[in-house]
Protein backbone atom coordinates (compact mmCIF):
# COMPACT_ATOMS: atom_id res chain seq x y z
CA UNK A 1 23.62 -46.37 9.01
CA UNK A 2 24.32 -46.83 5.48
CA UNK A 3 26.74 -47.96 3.38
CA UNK A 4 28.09 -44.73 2.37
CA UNK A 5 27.90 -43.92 6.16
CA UNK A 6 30.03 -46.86 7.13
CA UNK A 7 32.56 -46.02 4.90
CA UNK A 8 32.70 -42.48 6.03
CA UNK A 9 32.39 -42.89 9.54
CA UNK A 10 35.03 -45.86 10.20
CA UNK A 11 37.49 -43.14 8.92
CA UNK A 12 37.06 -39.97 10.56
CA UNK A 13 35.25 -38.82 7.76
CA UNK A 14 36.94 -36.50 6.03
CA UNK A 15 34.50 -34.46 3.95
CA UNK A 16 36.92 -34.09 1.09
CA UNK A 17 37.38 -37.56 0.61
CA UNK A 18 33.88 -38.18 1.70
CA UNK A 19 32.42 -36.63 -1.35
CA UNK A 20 33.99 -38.93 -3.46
CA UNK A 21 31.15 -41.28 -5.28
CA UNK A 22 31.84 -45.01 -5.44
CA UNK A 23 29.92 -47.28 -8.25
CA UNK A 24 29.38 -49.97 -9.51
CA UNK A 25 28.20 -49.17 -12.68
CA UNK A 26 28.56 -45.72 -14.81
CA UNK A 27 27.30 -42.26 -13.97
CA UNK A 28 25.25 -39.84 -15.87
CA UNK A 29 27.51 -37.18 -15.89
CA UNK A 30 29.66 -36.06 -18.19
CA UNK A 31 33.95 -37.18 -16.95
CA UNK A 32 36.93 -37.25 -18.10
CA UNK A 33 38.88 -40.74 -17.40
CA UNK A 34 42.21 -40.03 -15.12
CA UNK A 35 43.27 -43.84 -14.36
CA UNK A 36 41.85 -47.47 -12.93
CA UNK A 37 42.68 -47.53 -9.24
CA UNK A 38 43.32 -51.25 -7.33
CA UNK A 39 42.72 -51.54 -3.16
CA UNK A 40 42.99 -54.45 -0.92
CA UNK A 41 42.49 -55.54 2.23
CA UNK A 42 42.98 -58.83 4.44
CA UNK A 43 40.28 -59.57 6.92
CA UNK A 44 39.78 -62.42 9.32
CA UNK A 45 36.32 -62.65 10.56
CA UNK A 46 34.04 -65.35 9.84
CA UNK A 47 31.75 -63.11 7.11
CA UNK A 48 28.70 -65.41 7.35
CA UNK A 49 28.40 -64.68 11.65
CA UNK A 50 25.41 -63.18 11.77
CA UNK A 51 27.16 -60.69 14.31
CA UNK A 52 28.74 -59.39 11.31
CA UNK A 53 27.97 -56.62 9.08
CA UNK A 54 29.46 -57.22 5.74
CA UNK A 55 28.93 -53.57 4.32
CA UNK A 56 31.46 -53.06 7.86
CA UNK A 57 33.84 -55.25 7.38
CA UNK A 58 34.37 -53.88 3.11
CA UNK A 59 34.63 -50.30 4.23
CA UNK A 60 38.28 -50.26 4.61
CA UNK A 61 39.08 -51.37 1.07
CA UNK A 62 36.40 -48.67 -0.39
CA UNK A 63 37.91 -46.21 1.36
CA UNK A 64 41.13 -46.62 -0.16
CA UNK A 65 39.57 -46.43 -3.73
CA UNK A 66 37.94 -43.05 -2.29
CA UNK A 67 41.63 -41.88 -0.84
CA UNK A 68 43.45 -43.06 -4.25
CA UNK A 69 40.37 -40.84 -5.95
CA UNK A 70 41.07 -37.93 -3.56
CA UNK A 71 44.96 -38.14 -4.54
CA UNK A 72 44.23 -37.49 -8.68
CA UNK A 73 41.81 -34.50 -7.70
CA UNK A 74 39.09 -36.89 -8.93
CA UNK A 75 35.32 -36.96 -8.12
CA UNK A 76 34.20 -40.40 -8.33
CA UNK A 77 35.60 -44.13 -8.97
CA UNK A 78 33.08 -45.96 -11.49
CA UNK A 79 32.31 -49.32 -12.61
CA UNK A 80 34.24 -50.79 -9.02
CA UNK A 81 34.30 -54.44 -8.41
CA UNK A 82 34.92 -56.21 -5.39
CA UNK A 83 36.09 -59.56 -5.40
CA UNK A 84 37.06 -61.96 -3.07
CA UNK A 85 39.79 -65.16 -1.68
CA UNK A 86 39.35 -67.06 0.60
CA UNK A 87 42.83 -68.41 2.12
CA UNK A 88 42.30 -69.89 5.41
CA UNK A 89 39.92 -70.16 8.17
CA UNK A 90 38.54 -66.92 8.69
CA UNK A 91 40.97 -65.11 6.53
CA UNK A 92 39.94 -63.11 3.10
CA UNK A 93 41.44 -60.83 0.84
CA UNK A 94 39.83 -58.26 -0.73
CA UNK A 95 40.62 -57.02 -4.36
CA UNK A 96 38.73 -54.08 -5.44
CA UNK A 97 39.55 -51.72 -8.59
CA UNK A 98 37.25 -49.08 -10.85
CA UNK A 99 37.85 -46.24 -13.02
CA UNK A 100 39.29 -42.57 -11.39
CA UNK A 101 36.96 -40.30 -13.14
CA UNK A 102 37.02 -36.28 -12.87
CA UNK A 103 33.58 -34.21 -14.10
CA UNK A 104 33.94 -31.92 -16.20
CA UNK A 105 31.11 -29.08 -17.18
CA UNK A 106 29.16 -28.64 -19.92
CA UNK A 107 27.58 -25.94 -21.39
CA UNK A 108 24.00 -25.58 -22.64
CA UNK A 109 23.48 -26.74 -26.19
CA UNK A 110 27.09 -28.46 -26.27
């Protein structure tokens, strides 16, 4: 399963929000910028247990960049970054944020 699907599946996977494209860099398509959009999360799990599946254990704070997407009518969240703090045994929060984007269409020769 891959990232994407991790993301998807952990939450029901609802094709609307689903659709919504998560990068971390920019996107080739022409957009229109609609707002930057924070998440976090708090995990405790020791992330370097080999048991563990990192992409996992992240899918809860992408999803709520997706969801936060979903809300402006928005097709993707570019240039995300994930970062991280680590306040205890165990315990981490997750910070992530990127740019709300919408696509707009263009039209041959402009």
């Amino acid at each position: 399963m891959n990232t994407e699907e991790n993301i998807n599946y952990k939450h029901g996977g609802d094709e609307r929000i689903n659709r919504i494209i998560l990068s971390t860099g920019n996107v080739n398509k022409p957009y229109v910028v609609r707002d930057i959009v924070f998440a976090t999360a708090k995990i405790e799990v020791n992330l370097f247990d080999p048991a563990n599946n990192p992409n996992e254990l992240l899918a809860d704070v992408a999803y709520k960049l997706k969801e936060t997407a979903y809300e402006y009518g928005a097709n993707a969240v570019i240039n995300c970054h994930f970062e991280h703090e680590h306040i205890g045994d165990n315990i981490f929060e997750i910070f992530a944020y990127g740019t709300v984007v919408q696509f707009t269409q263009s039209t041959i020769g402009g």
